[in-house]
N, C-alpha and C. Protein backbone atom coordinates (compact mmCIF):
# COMPACT_ATOMS: atom_id res chain seq x y z
N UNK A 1 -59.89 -48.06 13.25
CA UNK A 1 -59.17 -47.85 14.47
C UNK A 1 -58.20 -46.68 14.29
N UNK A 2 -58.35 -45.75 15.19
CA UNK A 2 -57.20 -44.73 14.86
C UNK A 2 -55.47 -44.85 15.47
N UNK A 3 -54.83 -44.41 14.88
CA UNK A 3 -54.05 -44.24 14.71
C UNK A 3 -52.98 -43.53 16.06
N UNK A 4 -52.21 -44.21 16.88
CA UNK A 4 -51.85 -43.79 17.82
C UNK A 4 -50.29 -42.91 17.46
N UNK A 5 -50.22 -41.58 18.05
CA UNK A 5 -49.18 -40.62 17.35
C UNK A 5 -48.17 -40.74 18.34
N UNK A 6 -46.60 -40.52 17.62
CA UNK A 6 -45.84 -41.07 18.21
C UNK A 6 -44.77 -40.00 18.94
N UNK A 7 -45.23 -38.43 18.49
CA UNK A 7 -44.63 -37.39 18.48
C UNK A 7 -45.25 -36.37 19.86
N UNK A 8 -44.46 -35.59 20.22
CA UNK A 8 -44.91 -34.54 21.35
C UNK A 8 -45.25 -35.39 22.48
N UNK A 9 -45.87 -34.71 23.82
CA UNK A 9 -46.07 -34.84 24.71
C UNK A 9 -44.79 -35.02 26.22
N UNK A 10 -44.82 -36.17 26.74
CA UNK A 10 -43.80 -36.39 28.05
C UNK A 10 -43.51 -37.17 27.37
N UNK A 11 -41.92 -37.51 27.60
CA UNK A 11 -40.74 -38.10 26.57
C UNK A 11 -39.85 -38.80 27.80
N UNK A 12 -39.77 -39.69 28.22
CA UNK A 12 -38.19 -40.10 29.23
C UNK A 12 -36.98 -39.25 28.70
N UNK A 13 -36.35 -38.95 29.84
CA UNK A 13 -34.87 -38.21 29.24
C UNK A 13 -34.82 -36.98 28.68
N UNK A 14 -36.11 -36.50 28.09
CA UNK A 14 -36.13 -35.21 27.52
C UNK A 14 -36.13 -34.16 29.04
N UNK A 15 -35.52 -32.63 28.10
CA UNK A 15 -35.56 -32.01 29.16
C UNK A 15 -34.01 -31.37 29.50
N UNK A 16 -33.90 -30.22 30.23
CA UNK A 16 -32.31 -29.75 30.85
C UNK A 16 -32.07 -30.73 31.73
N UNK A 17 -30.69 -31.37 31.54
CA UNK A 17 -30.43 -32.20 32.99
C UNK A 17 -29.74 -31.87 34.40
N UNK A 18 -29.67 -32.49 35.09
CA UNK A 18 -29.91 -31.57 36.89
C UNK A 18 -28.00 -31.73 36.40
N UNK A 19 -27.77 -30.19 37.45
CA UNK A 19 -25.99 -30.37 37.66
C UNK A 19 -25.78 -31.25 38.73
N UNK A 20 -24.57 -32.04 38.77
CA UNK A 20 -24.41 -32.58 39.73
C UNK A 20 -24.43 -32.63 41.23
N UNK A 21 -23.93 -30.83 40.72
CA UNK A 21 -23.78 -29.98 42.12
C UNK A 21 -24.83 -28.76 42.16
N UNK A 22 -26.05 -29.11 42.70
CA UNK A 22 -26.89 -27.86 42.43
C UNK A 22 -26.47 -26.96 43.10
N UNK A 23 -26.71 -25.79 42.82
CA UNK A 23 -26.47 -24.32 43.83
C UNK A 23 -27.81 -23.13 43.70
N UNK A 24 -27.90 -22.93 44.71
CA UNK A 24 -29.20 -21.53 44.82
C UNK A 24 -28.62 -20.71 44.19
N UNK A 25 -29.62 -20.04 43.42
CA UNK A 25 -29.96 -18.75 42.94
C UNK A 25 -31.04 -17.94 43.47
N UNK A 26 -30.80 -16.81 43.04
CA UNK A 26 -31.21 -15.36 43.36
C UNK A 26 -31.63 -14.44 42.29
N UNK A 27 -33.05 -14.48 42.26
CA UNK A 27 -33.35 -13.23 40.77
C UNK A 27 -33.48 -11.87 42.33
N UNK A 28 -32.60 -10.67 40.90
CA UNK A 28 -31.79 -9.55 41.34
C UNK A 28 -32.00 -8.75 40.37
N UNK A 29 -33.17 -7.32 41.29
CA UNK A 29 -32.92 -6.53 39.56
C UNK A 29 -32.01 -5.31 39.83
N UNK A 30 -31.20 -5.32 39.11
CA UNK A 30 -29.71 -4.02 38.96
C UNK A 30 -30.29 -2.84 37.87
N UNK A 31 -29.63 -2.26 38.05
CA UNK A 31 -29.40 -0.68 37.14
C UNK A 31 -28.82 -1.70 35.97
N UNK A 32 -29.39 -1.02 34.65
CA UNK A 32 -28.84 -1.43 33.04
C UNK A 32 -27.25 -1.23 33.27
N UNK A 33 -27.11 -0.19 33.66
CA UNK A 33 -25.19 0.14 33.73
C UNK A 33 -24.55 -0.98 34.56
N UNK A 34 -25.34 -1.38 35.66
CA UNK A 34 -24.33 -2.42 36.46
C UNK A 34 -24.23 -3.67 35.57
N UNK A 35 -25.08 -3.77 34.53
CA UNK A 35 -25.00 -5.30 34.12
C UNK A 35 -24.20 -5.97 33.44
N UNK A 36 -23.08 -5.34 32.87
CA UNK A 36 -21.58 -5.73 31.93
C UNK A 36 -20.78 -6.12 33.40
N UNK A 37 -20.93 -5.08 34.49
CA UNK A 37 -19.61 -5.64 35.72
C UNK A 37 -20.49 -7.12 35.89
N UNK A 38 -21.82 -6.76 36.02
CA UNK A 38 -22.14 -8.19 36.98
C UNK A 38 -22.38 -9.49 36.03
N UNK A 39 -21.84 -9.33 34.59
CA UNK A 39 -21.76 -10.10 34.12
C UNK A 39 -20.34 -10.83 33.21
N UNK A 40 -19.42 -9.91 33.92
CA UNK A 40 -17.78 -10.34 34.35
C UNK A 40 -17.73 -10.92 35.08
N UNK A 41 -18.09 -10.72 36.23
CA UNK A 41 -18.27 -11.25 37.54
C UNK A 41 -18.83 -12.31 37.08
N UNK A 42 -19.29 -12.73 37.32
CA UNK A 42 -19.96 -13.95 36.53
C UNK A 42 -19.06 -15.25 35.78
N UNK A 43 -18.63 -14.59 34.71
CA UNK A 43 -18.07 -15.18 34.07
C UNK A 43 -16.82 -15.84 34.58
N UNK A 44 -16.02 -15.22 35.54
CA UNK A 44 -15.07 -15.41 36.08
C UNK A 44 -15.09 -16.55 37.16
N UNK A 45 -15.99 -15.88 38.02
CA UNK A 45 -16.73 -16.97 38.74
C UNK A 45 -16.86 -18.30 38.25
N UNK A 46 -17.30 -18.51 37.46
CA UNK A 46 -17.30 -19.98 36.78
C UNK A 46 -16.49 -20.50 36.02
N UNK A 47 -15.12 -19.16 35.61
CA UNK A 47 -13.60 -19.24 34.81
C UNK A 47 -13.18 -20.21 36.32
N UNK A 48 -13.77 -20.00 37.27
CA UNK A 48 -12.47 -20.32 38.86
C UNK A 48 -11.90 -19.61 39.70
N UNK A 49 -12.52 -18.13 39.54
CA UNK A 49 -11.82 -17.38 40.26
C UNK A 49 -12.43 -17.23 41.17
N UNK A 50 -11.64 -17.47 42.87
CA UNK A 50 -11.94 -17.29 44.12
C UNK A 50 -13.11 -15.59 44.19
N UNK A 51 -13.72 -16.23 45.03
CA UNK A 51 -14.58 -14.99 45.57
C UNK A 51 -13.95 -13.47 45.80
N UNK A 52 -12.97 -13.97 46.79
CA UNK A 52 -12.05 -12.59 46.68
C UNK A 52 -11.12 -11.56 45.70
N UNK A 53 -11.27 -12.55 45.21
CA UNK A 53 -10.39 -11.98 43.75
C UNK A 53 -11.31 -11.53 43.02
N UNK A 54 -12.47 -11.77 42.95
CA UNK A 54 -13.55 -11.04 41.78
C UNK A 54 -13.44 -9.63 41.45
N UNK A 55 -13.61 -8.83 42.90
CA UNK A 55 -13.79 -7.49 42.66
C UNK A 55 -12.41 -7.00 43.11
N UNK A 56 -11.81 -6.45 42.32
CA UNK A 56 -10.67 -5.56 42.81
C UNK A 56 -10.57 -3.88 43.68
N UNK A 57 -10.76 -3.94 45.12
CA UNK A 57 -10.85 -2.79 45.46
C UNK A 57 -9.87 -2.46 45.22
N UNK A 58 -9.90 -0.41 44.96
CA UNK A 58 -8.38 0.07 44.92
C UNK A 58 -8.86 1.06 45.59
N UNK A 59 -10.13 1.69 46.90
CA UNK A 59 -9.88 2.86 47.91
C UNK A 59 -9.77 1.95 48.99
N UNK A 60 -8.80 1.40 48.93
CA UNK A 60 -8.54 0.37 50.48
C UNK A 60 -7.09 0.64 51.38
N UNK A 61 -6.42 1.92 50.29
CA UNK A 61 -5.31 1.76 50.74
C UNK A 61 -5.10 2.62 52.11
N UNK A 62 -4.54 2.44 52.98
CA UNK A 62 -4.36 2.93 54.19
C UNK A 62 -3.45 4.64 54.22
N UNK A 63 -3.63 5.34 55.29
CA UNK A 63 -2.66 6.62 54.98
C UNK A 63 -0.61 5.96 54.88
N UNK A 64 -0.45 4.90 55.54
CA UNK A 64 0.81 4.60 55.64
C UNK A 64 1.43 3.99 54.02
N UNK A 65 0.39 3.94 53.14
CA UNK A 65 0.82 3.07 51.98
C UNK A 65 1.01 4.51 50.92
N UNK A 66 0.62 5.80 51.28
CA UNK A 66 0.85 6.22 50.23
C UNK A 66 2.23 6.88 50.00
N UNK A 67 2.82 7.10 49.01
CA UNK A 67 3.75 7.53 48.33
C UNK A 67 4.81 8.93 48.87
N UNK A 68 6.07 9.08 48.85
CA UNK A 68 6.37 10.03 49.37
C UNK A 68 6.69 11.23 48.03
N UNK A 69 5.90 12.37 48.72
CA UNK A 69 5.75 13.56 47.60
C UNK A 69 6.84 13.86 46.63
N UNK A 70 8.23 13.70 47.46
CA UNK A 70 9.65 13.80 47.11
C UNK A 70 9.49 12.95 45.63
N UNK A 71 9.60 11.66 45.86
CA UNK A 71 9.58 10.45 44.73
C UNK A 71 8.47 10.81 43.95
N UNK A 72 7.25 10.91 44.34
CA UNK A 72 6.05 11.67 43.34
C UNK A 72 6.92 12.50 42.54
N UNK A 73 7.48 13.94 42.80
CA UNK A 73 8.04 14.89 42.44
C UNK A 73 8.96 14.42 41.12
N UNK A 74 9.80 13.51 41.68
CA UNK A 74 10.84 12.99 40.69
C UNK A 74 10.59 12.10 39.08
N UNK A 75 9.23 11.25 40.19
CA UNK A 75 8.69 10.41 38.80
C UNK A 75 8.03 11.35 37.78
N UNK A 76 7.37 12.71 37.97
CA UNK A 76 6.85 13.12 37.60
C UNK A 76 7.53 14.06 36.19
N UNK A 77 8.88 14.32 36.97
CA UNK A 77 9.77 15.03 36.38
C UNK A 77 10.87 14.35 35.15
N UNK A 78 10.74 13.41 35.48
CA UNK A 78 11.21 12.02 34.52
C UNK A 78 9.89 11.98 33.31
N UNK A 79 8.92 11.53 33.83
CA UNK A 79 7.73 11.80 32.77
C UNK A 79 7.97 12.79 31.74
N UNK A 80 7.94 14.17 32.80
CA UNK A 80 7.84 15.46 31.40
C UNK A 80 9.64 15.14 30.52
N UNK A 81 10.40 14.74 30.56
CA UNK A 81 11.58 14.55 30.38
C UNK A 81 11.28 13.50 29.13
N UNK A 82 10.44 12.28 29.61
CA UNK A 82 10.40 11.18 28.48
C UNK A 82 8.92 11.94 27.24
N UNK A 83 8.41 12.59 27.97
CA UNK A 83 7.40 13.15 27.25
C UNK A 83 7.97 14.29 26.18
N UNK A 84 8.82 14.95 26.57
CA UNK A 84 9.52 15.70 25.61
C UNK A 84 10.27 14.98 24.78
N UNK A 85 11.02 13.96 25.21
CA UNK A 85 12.05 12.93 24.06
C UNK A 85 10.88 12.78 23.24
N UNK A 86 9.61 11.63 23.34
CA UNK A 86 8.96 11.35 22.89
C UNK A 86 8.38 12.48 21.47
N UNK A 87 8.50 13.67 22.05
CA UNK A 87 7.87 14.91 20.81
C UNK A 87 8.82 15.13 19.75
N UNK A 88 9.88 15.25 20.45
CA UNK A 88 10.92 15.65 19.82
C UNK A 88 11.36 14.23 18.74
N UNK A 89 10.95 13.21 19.01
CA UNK A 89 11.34 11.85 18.36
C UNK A 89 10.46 11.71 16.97
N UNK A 90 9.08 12.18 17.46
CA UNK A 90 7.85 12.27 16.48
C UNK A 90 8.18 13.05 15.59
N UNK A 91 8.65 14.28 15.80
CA UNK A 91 9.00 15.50 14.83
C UNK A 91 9.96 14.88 13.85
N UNK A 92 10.80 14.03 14.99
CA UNK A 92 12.35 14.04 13.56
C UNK A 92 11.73 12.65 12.29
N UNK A 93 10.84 12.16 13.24
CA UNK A 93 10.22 10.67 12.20
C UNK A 93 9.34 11.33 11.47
N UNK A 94 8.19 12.47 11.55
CA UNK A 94 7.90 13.53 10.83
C UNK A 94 8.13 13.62 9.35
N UNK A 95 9.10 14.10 10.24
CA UNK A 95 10.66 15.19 8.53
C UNK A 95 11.37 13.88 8.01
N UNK A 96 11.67 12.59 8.66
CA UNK A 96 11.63 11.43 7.54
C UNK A 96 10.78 11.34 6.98
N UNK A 97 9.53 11.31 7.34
CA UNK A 97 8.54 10.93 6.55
C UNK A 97 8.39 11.62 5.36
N UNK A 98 8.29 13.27 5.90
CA UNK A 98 8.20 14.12 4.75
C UNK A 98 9.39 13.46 3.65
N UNK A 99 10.69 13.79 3.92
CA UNK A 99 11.20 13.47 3.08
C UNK A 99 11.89 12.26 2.31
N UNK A 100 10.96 11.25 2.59
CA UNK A 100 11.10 9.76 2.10
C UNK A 100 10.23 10.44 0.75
N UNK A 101 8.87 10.78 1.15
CA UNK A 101 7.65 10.99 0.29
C UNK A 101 8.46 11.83 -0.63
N UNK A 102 8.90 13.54 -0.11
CA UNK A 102 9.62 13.80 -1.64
C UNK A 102 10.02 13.43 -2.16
N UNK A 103 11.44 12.05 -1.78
CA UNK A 103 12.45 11.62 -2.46
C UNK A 103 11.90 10.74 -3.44
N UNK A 104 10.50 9.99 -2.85
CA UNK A 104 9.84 9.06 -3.46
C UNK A 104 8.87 9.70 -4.83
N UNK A 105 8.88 10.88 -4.46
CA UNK A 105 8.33 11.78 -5.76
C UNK A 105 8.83 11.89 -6.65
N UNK A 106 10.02 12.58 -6.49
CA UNK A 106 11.32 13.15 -7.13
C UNK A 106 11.31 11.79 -7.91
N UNK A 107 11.63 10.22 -7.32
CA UNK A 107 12.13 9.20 -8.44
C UNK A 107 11.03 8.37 -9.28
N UNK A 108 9.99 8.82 -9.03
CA UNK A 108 8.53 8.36 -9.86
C UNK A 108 8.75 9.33 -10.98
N UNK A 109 8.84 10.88 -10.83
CA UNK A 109 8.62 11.73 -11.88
C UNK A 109 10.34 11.62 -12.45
N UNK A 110 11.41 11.20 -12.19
CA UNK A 110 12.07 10.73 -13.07
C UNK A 110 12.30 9.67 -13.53
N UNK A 111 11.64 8.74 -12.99
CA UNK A 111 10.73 7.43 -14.08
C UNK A 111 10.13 7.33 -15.51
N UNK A 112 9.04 8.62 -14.61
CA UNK A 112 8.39 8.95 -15.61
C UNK A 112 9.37 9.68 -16.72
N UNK A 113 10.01 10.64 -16.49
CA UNK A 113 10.80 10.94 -17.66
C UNK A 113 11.54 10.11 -18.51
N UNK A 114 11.91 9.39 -17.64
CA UNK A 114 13.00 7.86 -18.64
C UNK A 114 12.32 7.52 -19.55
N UNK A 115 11.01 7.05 -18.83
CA UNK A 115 9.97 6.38 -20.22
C UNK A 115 10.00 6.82 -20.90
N UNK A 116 9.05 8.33 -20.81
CA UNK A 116 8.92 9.57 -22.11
C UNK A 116 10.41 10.00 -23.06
N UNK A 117 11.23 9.94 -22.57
CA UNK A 117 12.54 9.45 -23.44
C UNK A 117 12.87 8.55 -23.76
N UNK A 118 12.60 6.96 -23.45
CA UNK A 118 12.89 5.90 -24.13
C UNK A 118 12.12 6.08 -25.03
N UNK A 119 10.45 6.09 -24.69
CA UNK A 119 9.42 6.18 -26.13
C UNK A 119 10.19 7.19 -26.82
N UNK A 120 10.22 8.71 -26.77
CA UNK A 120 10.52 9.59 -28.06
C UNK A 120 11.83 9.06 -28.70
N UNK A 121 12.54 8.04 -28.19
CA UNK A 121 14.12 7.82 -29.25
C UNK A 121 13.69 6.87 -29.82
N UNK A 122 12.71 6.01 -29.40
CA UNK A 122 12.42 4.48 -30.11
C UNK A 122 11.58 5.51 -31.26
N UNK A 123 10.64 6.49 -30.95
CA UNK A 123 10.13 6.87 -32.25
C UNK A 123 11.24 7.35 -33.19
N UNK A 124 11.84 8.07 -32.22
CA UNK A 124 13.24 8.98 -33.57
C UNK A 124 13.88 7.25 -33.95
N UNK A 125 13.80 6.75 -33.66
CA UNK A 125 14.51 5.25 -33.92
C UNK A 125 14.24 4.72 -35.22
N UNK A 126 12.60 4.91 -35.10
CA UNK A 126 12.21 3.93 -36.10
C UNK A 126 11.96 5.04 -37.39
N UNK A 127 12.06 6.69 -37.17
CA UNK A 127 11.78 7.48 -38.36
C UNK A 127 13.54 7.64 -38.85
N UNK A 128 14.13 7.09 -38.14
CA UNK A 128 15.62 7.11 -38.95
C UNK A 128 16.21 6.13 -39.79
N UNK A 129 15.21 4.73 -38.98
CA UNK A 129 15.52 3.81 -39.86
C UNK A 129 14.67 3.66 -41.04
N UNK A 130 13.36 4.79 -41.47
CA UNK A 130 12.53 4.69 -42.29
C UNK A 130 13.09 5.18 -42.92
N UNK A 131 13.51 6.44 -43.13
CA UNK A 131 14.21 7.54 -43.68
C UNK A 131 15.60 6.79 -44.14
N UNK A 132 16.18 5.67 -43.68
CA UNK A 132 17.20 5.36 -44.33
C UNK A 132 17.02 4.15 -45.28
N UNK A 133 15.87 4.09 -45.34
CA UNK A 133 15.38 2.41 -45.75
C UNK A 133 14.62 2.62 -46.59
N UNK A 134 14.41 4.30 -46.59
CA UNK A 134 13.06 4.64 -48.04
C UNK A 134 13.72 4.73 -49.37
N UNK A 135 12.79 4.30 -50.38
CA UNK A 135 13.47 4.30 -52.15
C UNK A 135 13.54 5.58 -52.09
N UNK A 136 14.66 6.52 -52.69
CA UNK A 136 14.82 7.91 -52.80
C UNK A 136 14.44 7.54 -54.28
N UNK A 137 14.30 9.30 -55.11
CA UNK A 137 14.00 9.23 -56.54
C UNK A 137 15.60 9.75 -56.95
N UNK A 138 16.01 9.09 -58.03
CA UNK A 138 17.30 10.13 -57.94
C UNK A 138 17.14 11.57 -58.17
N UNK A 139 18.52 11.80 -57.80
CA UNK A 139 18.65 13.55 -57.76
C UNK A 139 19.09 14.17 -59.07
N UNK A 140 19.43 13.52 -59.70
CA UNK A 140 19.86 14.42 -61.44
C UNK A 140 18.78 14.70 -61.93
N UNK A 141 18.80 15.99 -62.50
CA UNK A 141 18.07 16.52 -63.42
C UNK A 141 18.40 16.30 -64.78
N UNK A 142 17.70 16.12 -65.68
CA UNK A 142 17.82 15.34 -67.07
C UNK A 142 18.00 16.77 -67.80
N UNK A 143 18.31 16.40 -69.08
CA UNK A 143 18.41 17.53 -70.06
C UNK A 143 17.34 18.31 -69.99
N UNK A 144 16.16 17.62 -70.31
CA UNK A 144 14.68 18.73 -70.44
C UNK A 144 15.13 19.50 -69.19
N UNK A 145 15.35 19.45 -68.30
CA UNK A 145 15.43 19.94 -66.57
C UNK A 145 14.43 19.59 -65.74
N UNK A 146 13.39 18.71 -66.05
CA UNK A 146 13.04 17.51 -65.24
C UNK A 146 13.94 16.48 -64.37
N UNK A 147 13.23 16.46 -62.99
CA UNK A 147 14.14 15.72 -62.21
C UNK A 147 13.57 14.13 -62.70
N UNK A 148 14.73 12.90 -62.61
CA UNK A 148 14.42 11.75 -62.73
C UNK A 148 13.93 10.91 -61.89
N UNK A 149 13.23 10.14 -62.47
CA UNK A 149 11.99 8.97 -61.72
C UNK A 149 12.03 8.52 -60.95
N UNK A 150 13.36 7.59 -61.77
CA UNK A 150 13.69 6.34 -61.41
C UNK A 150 14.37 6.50 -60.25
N UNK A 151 14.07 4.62 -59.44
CA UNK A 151 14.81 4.72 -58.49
C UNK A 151 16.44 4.89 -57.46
N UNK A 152 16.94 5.38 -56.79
CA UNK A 152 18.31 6.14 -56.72
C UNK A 152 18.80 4.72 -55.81
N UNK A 153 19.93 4.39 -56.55
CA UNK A 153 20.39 3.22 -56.03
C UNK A 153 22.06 3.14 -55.63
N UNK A 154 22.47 4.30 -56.02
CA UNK A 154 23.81 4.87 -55.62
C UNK A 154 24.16 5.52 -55.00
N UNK A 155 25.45 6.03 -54.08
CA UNK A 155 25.58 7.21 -53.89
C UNK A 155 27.08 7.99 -54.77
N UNK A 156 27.07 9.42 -54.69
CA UNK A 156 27.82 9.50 -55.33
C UNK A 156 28.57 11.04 -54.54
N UNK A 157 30.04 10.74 -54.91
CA UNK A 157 30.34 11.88 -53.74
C UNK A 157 30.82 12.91 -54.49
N UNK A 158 30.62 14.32 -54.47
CA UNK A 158 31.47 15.33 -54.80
C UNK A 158 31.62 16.62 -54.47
N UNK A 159 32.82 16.38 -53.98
CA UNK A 159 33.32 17.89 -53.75
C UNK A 159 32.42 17.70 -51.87
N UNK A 160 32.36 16.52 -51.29
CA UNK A 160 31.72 16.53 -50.09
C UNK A 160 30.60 16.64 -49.94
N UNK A 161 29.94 16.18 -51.15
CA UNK A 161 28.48 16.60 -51.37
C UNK A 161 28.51 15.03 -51.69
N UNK A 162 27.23 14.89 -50.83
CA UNK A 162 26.68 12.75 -51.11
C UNK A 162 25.22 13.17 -51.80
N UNK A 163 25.27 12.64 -52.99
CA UNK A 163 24.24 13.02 -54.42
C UNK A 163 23.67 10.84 -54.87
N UNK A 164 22.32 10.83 -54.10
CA UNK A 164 21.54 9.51 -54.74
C UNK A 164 20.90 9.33 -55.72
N UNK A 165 21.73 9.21 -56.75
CA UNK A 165 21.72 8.44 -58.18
C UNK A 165 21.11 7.77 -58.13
N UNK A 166 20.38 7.31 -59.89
CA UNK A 166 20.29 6.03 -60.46
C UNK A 166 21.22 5.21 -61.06
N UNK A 167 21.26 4.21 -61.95
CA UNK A 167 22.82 3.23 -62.53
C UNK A 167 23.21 4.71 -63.55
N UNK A 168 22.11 4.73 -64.67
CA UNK A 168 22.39 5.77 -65.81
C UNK A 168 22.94 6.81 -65.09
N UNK A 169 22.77 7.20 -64.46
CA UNK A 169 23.27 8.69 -64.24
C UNK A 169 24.52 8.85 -63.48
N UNK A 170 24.46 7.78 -62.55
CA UNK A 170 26.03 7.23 -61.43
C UNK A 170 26.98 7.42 -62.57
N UNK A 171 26.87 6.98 -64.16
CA UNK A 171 28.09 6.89 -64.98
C UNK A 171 28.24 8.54 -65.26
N UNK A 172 27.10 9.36 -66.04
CA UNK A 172 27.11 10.37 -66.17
C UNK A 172 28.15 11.51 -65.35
N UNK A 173 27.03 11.31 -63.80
CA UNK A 173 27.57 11.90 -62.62
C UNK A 173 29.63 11.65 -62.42
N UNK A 174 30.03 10.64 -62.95
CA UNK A 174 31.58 9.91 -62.68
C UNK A 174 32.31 10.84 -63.47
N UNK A 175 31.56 11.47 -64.89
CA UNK A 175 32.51 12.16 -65.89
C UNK A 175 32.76 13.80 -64.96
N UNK A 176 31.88 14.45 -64.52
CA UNK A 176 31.83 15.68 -63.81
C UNK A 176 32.88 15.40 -62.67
C-alpha cells in the first residue's frame, strides 16, 4: 500500500491574509526618475499623512504674497555682511590653526631634544662613574724607570698635583 505524503499542495490557513480594510489598487507605469517621489509618497501615506499634505506645492503663491523688494534689498545686504564675518572668522581660525601646529612642532622637537640630552648625560653618567670606579695602575716610576703594576690605591697630593699610588710607594712618595 503506498504511502500517503503529508507535504505540499492546498494547506488551510496557508497563504497572505486579507486586510481588514481592503482598498483598490492601480498598476501605473512612471518614468524611472519619478519612482523615489512616488515612493515617499507612499510611504507617508501609510506613515498617516493626510492626502493634502503629501505633495508640497511651492508655485501656488499668489502676486499679493510676494515680498517687498525694499526688505529683499536689506536681507540681502545683511547676508553679504554675515558672509563676510563668516570669511573673515575662517581666516583668523586659519592662523590658529597654523599656529597651534607650529607651536605643537616647536614642543615635540624640544622633546625630542630633552631626551637626546637626558640619554647623552646618563651616558657621560655612567663613563664618569666608570672612570672613577676603574683600578688605576700606580703612577711612580721605579728605579729601573719602569712604571709600576701594581694596583693604585691611594691618592697623594703635591704641590696641587693628585698622584694614584700604590701602599709601597704612598710611603716613598710622603718623603718627597
Amino acid at each position: 500500500m503506498a504511502k500517503k505524503l503529508v507535504w505540499g499542495g492546498k494547506r488551510s490557513g496557508a497563504g497572505r491574509k486579507k486586510s481588514e480594510q481592503p482598498q483598490k489598487t492601480v498598476v501605473v507605469r512612471v518614468d524611472e526618475a519619478l519612482l523615489p517621489v512616488i515612493k515617499e509618497i507612499k510611504s507617508q501615506y501609510k506613515a498617516g499623512c493626510s492626502i493634502d499634505n503629501l505633495i508640497n506645492v511651492t508655485n501656488n503663491q499668489s502676486t499679493e504674497q510676494q515680498a517687498d523688494p525694499i526688505l529683499i534689498e536689506g536681507l540681502q545686504e545683511k547676508i553679504r555682511a554675515l558672509e563676510a564675518t563668516l570669511a573673515s572668522q575662517q581666516e583668523t581660525n586659519l592662523n590658529l590653526v597654523y599656529e597651534r601646529d607650529r607651536e605643537h612642532l616647536e614642543a615635540m622637537q624640544a622633546q625630542g631634544n630633552i631626551t637626546a640630552l637626558k640619554a647623552r648625560n646618563q651616558a657621560l653618567m655612567r663613563d664618569y662613574d666608570e672612570l672613577l670606579h676603574r683600578e688605576h695602575n700606580c703612577m711612580a716610576i721605579k728605579a729601573n724607570g719602569t712604571r709600576c703594576t701594581r694596583t693604585a690605591t691611594l691618592d697623594q697630593h703635591k704641590d696641587g698635583i693628585v698622584i694614584r699610588v700604590c701602599v709601597q710607594h704612598a710611603k716613598i712618595a710622603k718623603k718627597y
